[in-house]
C-alpha atoms as a PDB file:
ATOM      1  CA  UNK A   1     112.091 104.611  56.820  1.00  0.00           C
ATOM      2  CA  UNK A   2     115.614 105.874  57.289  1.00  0.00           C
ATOM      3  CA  UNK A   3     116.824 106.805  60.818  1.00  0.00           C
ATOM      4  CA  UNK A   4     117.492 110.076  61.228  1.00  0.00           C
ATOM      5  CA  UNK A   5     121.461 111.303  62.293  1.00  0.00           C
ATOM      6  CA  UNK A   6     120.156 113.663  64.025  1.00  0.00           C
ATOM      7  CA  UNK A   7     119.046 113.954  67.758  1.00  0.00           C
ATOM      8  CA  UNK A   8     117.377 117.455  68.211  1.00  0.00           C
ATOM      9  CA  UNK A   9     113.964 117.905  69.591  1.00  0.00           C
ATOM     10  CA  UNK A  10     111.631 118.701  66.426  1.00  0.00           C
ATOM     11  CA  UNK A  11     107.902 119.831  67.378  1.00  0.00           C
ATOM     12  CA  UNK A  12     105.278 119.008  64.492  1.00  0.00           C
ATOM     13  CA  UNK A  13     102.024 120.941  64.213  1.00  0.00           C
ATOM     14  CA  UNK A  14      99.452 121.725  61.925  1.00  0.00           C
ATOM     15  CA  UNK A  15      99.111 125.367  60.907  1.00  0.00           C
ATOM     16  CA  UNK A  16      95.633 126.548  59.239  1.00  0.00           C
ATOM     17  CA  UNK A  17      97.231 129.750  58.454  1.00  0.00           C
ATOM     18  CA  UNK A  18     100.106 127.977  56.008  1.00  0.00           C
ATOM     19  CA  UNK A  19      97.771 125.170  55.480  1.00  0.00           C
ATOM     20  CA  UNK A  20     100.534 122.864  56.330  1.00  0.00           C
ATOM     21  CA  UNK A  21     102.110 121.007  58.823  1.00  0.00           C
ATOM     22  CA  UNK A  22     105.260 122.569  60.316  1.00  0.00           C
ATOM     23  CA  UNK A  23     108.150 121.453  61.885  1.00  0.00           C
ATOM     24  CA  UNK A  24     110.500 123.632  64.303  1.00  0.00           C
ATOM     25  CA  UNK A  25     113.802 122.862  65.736  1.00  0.00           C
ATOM     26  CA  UNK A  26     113.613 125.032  69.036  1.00  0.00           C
ATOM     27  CA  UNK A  27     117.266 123.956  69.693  1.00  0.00           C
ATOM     28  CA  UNK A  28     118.256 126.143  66.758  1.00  0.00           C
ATOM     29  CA  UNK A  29     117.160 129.443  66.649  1.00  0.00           C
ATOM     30  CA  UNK A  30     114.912 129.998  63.336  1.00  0.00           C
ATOM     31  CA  UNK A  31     115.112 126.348  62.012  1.00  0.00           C
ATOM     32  CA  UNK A  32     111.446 125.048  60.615  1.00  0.00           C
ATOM     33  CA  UNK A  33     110.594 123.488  57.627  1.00  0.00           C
ATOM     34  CA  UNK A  34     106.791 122.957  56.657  1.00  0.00           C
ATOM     35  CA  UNK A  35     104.705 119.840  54.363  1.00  0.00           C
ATOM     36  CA  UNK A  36     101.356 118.717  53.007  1.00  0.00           C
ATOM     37  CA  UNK A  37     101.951 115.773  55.553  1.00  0.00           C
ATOM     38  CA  UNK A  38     103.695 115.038  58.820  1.00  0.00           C
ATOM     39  CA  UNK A  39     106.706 112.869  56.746  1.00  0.00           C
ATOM     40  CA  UNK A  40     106.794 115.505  54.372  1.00  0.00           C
ATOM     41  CA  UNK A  41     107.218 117.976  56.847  1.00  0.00           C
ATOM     42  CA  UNK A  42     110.197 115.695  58.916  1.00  0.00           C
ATOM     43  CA  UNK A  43     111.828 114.801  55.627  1.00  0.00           C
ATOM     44  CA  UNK A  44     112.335 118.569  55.325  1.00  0.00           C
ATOM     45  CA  UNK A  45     113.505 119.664  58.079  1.00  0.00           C
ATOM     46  CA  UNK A  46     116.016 117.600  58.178  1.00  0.00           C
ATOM     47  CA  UNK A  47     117.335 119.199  55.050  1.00  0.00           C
ATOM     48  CA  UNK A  48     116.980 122.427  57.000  1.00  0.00           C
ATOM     49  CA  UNK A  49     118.718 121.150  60.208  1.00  0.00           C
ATOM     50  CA  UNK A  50     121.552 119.732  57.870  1.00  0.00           C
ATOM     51  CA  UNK A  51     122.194 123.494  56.346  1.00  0.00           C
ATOM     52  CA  UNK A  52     121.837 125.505  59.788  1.00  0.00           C
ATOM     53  CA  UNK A  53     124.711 123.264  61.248  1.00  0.00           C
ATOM     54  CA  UNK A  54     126.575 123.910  57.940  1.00  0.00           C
ATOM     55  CA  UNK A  55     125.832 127.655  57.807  1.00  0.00           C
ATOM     56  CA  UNK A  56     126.881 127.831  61.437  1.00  0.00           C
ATOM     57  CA  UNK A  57     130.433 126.284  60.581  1.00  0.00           C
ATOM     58  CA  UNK A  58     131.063 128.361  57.746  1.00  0.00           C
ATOM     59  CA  UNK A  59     130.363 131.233  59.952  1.00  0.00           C
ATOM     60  CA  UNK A  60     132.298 129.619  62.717  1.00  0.00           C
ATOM     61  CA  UNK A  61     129.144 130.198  65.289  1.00  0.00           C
ATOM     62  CA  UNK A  62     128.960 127.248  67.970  1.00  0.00           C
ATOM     63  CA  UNK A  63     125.909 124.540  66.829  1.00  0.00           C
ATOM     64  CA  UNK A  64     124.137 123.141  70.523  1.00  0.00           C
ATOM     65  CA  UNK A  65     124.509 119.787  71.426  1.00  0.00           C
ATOM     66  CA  UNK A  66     121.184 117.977  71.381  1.00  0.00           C
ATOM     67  CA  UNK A  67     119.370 118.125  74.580  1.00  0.00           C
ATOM     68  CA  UNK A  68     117.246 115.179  74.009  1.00  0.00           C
ATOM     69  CA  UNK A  69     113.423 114.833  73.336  1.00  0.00           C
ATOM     70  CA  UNK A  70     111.278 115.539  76.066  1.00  0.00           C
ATOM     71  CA  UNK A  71     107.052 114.635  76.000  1.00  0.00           C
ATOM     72  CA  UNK A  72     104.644 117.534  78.186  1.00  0.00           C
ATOM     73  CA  UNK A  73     101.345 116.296  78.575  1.00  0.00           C
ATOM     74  CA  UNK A  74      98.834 119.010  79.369  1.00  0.00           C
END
């Protein structure tokens, strides 16, 4: 599997109202990608990370700086 270049915080859940598994980027507002599975799902929104930064520089709007992962157990 290839490492991602990217070091934002994605969350990964199933939805049973898409009927897929979505992942969101909270780091940057309105990024999420969805997939039948949970690499499907990564693999995407990585694409979708990828064009937010590049939207953001065209527009010439600042892109955060990765916070870092962190794990909440309930």
């Amino acid at each position: 599997m290839a490492k991602s270049k990217h070091r934002y915080e994605i969350i990964l859940y199933w939805s049973d109202e898409d009927e897929a598994y979505i992942a969101e980027v909270p780091e940057l507002a309105g990024c999420a990608a969805d997939g039948t599975s949970y690499q499907e799902a990564i693999a995407n929104v990585e694409v979708v990370i990828d064009q937010w930064i590049e939207t953001a520089h065209e527009l010439d709007r600042p892109v955060p700086e990765p916070k870092g992962g962190r794990l909440i157990f309930a």
